[in-house]
N, C-alpha and C. Protein backbone atom coordinates (compact mmCIF):
# COMPACT_ATOMS: atom_id res chain seq x y z
N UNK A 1 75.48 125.78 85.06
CA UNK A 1 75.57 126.54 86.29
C UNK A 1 74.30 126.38 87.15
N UNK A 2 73.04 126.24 86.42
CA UNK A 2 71.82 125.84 87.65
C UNK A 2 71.41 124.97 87.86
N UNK A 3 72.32 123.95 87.43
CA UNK A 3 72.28 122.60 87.73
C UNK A 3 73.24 122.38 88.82
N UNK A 4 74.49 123.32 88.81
CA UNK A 4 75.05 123.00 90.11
C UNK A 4 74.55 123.57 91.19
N UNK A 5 74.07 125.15 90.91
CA UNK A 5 73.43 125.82 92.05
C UNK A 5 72.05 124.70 92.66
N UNK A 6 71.32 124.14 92.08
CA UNK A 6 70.37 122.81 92.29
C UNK A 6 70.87 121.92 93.14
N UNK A 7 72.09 121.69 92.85
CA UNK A 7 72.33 120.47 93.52
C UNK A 7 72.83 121.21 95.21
N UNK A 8 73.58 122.20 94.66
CA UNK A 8 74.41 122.81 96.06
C UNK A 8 72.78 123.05 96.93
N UNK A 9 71.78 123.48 96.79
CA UNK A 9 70.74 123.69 97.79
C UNK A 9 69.59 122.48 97.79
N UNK A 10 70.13 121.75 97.30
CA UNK A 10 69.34 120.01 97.39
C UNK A 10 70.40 119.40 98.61
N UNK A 11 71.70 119.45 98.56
CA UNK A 11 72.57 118.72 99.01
C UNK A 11 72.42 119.27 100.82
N UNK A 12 72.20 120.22 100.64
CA UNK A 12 72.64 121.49 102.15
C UNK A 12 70.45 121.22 102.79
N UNK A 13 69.71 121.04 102.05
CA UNK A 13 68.30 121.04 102.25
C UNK A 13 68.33 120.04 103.01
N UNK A 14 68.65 118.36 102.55
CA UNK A 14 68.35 117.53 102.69
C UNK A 14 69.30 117.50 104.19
N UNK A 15 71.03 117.64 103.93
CA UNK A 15 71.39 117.61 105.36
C UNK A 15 70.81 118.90 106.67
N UNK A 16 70.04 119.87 106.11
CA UNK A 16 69.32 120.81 107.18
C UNK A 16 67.77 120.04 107.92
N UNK A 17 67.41 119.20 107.15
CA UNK A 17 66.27 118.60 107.01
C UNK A 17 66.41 117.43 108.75
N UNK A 18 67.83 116.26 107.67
CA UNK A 18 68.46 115.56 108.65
C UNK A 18 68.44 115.94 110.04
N UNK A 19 69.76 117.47 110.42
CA UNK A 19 69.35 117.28 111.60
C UNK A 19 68.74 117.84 112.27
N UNK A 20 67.51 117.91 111.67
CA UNK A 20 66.07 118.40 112.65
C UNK A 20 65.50 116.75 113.29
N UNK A 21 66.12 115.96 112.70
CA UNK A 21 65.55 114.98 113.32
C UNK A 21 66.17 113.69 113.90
N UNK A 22 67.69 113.85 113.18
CA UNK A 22 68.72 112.93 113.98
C UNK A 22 69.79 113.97 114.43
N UNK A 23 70.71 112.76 115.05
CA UNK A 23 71.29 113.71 116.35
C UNK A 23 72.52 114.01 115.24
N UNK A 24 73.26 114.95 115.58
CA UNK A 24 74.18 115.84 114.73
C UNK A 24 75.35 114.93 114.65
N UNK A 25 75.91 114.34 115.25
CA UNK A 25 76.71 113.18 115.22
C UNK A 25 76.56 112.58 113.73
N UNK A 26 75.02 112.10 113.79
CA UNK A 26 74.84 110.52 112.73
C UNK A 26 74.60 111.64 111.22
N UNK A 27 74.23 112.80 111.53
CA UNK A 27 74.54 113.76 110.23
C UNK A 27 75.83 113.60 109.87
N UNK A 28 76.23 114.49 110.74
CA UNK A 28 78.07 114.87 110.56
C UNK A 28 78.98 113.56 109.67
N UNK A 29 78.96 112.52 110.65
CA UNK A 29 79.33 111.20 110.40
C UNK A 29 79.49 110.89 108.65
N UNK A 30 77.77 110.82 108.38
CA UNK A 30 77.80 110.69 106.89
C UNK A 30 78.17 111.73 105.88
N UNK A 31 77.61 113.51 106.43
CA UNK A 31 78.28 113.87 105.42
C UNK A 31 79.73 114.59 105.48
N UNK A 32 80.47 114.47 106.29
CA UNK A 32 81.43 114.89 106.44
C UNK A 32 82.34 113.99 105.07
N UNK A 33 82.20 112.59 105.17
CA UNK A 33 82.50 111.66 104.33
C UNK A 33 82.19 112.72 102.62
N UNK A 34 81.30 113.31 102.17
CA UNK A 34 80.67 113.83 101.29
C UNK A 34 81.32 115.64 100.84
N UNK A 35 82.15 116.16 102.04
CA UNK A 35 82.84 117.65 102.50
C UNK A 35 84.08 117.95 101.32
N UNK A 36 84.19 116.85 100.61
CA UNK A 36 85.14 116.95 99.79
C UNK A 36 84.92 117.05 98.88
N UNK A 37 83.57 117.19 98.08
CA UNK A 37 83.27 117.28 96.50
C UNK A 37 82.64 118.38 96.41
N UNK A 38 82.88 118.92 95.41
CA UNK A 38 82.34 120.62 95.11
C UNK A 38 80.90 120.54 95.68
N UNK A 39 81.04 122.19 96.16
CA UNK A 39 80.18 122.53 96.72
C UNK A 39 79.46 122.27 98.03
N UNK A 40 79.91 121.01 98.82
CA UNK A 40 80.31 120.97 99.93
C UNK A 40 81.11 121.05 100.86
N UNK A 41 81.11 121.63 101.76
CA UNK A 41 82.33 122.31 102.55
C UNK A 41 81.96 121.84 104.06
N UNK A 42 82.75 121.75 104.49
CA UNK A 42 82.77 121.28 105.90
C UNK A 42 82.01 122.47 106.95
N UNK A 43 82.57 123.44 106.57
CA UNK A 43 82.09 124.30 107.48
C UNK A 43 80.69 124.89 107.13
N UNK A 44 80.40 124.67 106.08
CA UNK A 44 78.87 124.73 105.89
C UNK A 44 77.58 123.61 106.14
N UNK A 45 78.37 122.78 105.66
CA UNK A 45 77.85 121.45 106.81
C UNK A 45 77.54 122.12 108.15
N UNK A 46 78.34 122.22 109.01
CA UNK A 46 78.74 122.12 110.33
C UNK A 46 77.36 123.74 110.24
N UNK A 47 77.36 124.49 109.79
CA UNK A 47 76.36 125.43 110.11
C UNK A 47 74.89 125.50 109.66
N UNK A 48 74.92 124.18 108.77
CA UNK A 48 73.36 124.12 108.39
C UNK A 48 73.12 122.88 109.48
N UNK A 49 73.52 122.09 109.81
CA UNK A 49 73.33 120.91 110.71
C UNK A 49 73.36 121.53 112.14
N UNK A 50 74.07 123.12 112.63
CA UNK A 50 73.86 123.33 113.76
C UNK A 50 72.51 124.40 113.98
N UNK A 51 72.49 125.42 112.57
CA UNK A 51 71.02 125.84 112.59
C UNK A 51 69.83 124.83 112.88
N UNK A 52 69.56 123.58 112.03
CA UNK A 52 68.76 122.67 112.14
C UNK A 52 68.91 121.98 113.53
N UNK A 53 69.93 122.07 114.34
CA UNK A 53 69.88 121.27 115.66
C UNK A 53 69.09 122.27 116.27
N UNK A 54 69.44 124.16 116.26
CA UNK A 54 69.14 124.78 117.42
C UNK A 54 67.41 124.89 116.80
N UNK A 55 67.01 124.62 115.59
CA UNK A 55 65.40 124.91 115.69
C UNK A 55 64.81 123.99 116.23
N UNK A 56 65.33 122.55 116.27
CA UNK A 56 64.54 121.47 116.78
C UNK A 56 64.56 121.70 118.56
N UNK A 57 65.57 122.42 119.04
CA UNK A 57 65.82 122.54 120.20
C UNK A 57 64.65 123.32 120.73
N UNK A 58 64.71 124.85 120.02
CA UNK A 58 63.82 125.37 119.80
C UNK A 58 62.19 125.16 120.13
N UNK A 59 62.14 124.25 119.29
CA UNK A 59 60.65 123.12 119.27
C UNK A 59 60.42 122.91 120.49
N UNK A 60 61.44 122.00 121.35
CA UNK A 60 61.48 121.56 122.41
C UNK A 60 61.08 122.59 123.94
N UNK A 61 62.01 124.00 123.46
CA UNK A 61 61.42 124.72 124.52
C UNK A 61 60.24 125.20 124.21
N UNK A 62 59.86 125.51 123.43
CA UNK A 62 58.25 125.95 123.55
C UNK A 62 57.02 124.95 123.38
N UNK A 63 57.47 123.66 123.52
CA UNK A 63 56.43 122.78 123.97
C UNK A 63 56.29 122.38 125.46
N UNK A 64 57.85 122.48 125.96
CA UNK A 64 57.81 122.72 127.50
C UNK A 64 57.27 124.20 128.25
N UNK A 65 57.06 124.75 127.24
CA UNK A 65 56.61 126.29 127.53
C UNK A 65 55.23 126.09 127.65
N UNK A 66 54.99 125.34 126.79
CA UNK A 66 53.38 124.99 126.90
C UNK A 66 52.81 123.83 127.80
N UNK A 67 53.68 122.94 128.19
CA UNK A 67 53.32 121.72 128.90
C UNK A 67 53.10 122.58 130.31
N UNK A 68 54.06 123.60 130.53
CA UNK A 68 54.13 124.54 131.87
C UNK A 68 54.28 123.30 133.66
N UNK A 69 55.32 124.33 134.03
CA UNK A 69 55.48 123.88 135.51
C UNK A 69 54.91 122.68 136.44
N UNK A 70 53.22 123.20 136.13
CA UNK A 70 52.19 122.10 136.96
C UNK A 70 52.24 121.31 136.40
N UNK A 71 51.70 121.05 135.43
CA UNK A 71 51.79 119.75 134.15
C UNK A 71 53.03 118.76 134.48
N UNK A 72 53.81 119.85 134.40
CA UNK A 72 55.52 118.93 134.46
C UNK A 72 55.90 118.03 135.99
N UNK A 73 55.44 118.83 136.74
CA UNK A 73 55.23 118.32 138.11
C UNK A 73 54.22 117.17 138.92
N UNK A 74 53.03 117.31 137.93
CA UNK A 74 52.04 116.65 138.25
C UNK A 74 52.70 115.24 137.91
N UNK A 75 52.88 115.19 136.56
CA UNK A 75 53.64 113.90 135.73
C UNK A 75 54.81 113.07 136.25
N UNK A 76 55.63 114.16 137.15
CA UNK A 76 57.00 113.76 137.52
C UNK A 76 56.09 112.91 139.14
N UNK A 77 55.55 113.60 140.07
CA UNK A 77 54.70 112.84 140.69
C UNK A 77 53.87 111.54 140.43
N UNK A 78 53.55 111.47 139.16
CA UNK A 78 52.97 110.17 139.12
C UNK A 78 54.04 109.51 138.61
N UNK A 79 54.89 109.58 138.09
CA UNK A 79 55.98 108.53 137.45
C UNK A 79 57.20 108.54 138.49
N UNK A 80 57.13 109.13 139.75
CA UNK A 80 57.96 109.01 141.11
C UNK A 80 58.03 107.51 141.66
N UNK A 81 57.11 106.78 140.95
CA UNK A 81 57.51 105.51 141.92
C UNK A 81 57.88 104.50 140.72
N UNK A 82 57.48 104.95 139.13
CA UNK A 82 58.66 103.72 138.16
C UNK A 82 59.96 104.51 137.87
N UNK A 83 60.54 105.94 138.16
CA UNK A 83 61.57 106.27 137.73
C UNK A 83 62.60 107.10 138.83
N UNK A 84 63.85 107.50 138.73
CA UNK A 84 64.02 108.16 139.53
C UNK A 84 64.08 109.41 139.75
N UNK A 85 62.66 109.94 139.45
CA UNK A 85 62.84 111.30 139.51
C UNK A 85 61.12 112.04 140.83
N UNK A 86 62.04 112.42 141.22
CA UNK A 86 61.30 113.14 142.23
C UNK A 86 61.14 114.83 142.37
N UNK A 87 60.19 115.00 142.69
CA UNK A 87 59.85 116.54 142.87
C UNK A 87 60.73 117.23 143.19
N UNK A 88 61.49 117.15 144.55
CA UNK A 88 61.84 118.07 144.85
C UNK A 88 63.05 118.03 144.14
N UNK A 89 64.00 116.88 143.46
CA UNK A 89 64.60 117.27 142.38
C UNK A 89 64.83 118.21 141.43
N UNK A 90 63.20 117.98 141.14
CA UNK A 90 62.65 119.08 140.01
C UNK A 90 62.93 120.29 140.58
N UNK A 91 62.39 120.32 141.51
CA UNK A 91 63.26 121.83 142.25
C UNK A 91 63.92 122.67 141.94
N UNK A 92 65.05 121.78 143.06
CA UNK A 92 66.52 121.99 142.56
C UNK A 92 67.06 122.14 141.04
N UNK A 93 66.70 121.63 139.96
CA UNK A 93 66.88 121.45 138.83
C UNK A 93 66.72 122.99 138.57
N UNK A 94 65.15 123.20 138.88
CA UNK A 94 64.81 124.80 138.44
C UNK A 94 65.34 125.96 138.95
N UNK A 95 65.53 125.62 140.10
CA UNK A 95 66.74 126.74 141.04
C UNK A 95 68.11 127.30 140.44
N UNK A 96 68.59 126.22 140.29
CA UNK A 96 70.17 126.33 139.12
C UNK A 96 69.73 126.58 138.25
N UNK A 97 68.54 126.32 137.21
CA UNK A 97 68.62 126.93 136.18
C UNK A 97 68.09 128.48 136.36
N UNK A 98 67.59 129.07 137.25
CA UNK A 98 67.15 130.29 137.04
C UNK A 98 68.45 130.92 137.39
N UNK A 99 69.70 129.85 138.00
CA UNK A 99 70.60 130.64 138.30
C UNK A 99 72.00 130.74 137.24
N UNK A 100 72.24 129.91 136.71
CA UNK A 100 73.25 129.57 136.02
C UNK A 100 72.79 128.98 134.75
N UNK A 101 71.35 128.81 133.87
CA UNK A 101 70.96 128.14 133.19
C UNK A 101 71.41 128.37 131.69
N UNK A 102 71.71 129.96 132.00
CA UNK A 102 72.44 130.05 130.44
C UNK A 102 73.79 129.30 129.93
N UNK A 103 74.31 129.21 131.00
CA UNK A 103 75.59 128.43 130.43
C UNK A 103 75.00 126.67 130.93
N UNK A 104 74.03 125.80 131.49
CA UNK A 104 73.86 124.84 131.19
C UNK A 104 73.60 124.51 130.15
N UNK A 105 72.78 125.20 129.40
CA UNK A 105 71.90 125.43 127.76
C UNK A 105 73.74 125.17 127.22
N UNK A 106 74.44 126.12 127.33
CA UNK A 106 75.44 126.11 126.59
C UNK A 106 76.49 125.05 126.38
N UNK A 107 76.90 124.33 127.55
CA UNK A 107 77.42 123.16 127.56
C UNK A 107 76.23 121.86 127.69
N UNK A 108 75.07 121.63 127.96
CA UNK A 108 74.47 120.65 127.58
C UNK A 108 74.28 120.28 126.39
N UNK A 109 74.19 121.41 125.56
CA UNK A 109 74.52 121.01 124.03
C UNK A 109 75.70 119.96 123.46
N UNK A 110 76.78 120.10 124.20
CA UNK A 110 77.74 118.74 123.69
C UNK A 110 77.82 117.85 124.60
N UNK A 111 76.81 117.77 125.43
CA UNK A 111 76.79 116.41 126.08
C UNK A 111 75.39 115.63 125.21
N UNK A 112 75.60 114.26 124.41
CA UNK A 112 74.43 113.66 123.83
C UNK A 112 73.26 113.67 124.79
N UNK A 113 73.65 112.56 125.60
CA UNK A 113 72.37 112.14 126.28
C UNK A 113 71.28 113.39 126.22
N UNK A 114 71.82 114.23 127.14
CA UNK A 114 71.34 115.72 127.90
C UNK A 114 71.10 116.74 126.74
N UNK A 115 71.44 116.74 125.59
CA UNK A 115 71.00 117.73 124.43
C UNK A 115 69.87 118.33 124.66
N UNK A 116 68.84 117.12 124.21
CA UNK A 116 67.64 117.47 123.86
C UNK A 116 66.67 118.06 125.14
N UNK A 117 67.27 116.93 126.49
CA UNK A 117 66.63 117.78 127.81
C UNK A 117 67.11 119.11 127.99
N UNK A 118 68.18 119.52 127.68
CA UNK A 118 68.64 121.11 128.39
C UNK A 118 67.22 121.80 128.14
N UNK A 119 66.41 121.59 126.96
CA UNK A 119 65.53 122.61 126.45
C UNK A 119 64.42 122.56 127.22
N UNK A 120 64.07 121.58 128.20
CA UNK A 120 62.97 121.52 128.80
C UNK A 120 62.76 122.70 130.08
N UNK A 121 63.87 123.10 131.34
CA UNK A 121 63.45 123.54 131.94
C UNK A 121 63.73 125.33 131.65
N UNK A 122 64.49 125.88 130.36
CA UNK A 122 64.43 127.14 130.33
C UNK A 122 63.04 127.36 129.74
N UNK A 123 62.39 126.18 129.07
CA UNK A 123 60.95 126.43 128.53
C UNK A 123 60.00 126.71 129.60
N UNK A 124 60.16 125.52 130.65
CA UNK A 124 59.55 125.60 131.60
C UNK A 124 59.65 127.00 132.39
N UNK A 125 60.78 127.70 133.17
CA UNK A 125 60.97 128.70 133.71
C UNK A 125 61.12 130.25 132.97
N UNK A 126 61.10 130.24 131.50
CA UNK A 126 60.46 130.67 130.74
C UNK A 126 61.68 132.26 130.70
N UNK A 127 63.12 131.05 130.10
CA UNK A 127 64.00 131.54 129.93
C UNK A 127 64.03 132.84 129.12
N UNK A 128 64.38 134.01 128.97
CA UNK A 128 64.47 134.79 127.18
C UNK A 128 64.71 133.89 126.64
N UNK A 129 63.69 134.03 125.46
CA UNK A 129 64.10 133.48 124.05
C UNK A 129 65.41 133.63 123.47
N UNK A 130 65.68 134.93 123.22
CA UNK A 130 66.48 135.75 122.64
C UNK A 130 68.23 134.64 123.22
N UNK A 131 67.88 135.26 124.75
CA UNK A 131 69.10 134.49 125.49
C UNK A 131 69.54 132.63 125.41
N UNK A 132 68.10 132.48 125.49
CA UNK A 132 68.27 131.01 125.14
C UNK A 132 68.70 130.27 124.09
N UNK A 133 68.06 130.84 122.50
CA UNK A 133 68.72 130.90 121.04
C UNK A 133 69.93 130.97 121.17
N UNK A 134 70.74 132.23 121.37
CA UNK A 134 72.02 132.67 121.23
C UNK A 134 72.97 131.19 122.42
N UNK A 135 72.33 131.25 123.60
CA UNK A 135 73.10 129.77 124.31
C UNK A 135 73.17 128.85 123.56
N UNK A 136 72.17 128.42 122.79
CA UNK A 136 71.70 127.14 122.49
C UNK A 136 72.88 127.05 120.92
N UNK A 137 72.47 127.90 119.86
CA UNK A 137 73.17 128.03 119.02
C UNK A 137 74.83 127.72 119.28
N UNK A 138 75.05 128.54 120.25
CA UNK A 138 76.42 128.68 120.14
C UNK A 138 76.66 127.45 121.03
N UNK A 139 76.22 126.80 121.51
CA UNK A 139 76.77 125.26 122.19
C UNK A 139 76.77 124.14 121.15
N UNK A 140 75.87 124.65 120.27
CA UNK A 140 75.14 123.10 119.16
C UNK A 140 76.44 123.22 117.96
N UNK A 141 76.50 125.11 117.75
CA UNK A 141 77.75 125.44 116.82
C UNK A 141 79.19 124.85 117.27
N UNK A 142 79.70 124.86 118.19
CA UNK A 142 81.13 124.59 118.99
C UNK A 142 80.80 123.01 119.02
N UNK A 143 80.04 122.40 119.48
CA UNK A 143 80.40 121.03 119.26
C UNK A 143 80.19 120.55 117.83
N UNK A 144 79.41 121.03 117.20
CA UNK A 144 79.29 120.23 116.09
C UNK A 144 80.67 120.90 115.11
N UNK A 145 81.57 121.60 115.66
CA UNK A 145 82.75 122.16 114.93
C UNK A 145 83.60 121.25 115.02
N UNK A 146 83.63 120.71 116.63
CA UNK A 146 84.21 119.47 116.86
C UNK A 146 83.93 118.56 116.05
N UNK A 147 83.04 118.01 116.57
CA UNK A 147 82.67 116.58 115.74
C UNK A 147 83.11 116.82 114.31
N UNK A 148 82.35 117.80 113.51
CA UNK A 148 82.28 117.86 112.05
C UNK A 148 83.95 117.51 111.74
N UNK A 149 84.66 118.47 112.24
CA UNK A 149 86.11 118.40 111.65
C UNK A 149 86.65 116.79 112.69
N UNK A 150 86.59 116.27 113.10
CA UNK A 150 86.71 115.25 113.53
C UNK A 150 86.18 114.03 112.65
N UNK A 151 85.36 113.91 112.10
CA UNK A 151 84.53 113.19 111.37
C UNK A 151 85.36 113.19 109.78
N UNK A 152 85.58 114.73 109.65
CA UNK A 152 86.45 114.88 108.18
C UNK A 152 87.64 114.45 108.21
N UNK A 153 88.44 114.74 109.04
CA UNK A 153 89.72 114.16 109.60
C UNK A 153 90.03 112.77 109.51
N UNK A 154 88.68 111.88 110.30
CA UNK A 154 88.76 110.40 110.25
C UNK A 154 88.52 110.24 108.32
N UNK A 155 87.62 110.72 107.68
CA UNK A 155 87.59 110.48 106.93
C UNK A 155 88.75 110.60 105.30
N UNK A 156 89.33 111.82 105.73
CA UNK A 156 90.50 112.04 105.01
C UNK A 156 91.26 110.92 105.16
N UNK A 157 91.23 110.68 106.29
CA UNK A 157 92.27 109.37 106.71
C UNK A 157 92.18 108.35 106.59
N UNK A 158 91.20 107.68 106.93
CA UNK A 158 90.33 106.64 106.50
C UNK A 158 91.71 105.22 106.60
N UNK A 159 92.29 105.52 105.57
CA UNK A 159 92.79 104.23 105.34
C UNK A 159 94.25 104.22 106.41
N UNK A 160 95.31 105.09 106.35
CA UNK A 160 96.04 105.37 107.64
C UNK A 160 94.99 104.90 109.00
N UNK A 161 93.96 105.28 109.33
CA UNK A 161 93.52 105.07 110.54
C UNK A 161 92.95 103.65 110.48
N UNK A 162 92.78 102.86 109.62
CA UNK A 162 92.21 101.75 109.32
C UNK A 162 93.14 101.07 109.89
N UNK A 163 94.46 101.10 109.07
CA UNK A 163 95.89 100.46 109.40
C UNK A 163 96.39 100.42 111.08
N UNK A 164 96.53 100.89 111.62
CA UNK A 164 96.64 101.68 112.94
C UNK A 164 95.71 100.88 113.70
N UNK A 165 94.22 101.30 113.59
CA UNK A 165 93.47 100.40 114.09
C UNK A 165 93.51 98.64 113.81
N UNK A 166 94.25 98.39 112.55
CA UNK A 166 94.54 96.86 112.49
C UNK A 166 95.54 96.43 113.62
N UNK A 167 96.34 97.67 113.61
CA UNK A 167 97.81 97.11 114.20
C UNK A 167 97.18 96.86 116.12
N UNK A 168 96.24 98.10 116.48
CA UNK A 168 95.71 98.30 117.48
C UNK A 168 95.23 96.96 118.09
N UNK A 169 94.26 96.50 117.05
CA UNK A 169 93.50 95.12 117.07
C UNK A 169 94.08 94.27 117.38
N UNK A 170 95.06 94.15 116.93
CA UNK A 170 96.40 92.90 116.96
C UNK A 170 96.95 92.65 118.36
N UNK A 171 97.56 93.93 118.53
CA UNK A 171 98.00 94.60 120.07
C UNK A 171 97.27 93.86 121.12
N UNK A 172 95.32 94.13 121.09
CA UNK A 172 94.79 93.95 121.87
C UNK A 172 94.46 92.50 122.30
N UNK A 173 94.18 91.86 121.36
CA UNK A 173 94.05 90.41 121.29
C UNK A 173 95.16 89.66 121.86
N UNK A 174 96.37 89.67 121.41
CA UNK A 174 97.37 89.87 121.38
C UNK A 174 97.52 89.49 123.36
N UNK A 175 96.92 90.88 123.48
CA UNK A 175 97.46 90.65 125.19
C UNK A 175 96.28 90.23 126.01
N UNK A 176 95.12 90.21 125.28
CA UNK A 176 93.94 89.28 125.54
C UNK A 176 94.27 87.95 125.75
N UNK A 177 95.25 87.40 124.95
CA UNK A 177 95.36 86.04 124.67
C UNK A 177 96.22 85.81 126.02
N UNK A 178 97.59 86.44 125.87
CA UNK A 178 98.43 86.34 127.07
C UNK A 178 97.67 86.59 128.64
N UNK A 179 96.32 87.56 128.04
CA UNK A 179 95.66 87.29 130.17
C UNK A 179 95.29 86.24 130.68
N UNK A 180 94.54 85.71 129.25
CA UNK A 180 94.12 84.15 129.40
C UNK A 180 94.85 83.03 130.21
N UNK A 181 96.03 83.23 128.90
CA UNK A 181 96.81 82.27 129.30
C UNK A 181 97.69 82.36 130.72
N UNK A 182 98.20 83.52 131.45
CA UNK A 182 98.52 83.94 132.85
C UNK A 182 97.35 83.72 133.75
N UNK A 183 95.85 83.73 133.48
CA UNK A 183 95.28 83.83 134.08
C UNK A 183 95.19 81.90 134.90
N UNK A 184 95.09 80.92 133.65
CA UNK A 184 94.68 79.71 134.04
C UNK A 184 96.00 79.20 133.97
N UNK A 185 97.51 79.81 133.78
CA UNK A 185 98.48 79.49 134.66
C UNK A 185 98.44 79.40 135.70
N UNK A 186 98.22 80.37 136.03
CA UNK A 186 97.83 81.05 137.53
C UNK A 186 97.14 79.86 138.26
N UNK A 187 95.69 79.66 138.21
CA UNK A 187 95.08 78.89 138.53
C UNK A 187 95.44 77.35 138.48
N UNK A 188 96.41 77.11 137.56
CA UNK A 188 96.85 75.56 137.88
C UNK A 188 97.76 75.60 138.59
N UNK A 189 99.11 76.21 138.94
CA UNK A 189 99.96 76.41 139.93
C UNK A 189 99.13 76.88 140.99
N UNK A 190 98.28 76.99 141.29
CA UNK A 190 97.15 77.44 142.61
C UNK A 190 97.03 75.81 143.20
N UNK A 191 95.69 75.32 142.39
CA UNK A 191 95.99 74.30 142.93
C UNK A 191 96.45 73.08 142.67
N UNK A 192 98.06 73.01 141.90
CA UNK A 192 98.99 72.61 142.32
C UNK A 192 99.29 72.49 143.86
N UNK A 193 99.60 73.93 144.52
CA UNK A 193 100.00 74.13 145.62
C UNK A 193 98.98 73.64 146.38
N UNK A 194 97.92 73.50 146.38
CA UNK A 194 97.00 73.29 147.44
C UNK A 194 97.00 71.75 147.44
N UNK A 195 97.29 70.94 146.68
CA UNK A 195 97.07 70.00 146.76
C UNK A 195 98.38 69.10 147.18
């Protein structure tokens, strides 16, 4: 029995560990594959991988808490002429968020790219904590519910979806081949005619 209790908080450590530092996706991905053998459960996955997303997030706003406004501005000014970001952008950026920022926090969480930025300007404008956690959590929780059971799903399936995707493959090529071949039909009855 404390050899399994060992393993059950080795197994849940190591994926809490994970996604503090990769994106919840490339967690999910692998252990969802893993959701099926005692003592792992999908939905515990999905809540130690979304705790570990919202502390790293976390991280993020209170280093923008500390980088502060000027800092952030000064920087965005000097890097105005290799990127496209401009001041008064920044602005605007901060405007909406003092206005609507709790629910950006909340849906930037399941957009990848934008994850990790949502956390910069409630740090900066120096969102509640309290409010920001509870956004942040519950955006990182709802998508990674997605993904996770999405990930288990493919994986239950695995070989059905393999098949499917063969047949898919086939399909595609398939009418790849036929564009080809319509395509430089095409073009020899072209100039055929022209000539």
């Amino acid at each position: 029995m404390e050899e399994a209790i060992a393993a059950f908080g080795q197994n849940y450590w190591l994926i809490f560990l994970s996604s503090l530092l990769l994106a919840p996706e490339a967690v999910l991905f692998v252990t969802a594959a893993m959701a099926d053998q005692p003592l792992l459960t999908v939905f515990l996955i999905i809540l130690v991988v979304s705790i570990g997303g919202s502390i790293g997030s976390v991280c993020i706003y209170f280093l923008s808490m500390l980088l502060g406004r000027e800092r952030l501005f000064y920087l965005a000014q000097r890097a105005q002429r290799y990127y496209l970001i401009k001041v008064d952008d920044l602005e605007q950026v901060f405007n909406f968020f003092k206005r609507k920022g709790h629910w950006v926090v909340f849906f930037g969480r399941m957009a990848p790219t934008i994850r990790s930025l949502v956390s910069v300007p409630p740090g900066i404008i120096r969102m509640p904590f309290r409010r920001f956690l509870v956004y942040t959590f519950m955006g990182t929780f709802v998508w990674n519910v997605f993904v996770g059971y999405a990930f288990y799903f493919f994986w239950m399936h695995a070989e059905a979806i393999n098949k499917l995707l063969g047949v898919y493959a086939a399909l595609c090529l398939g009418a790849a081949i036929l564009f080809v071949f319509w395509l430089v039909g095409r073009n020899i009855v072209k100039k055929m005619m022209d000539s």
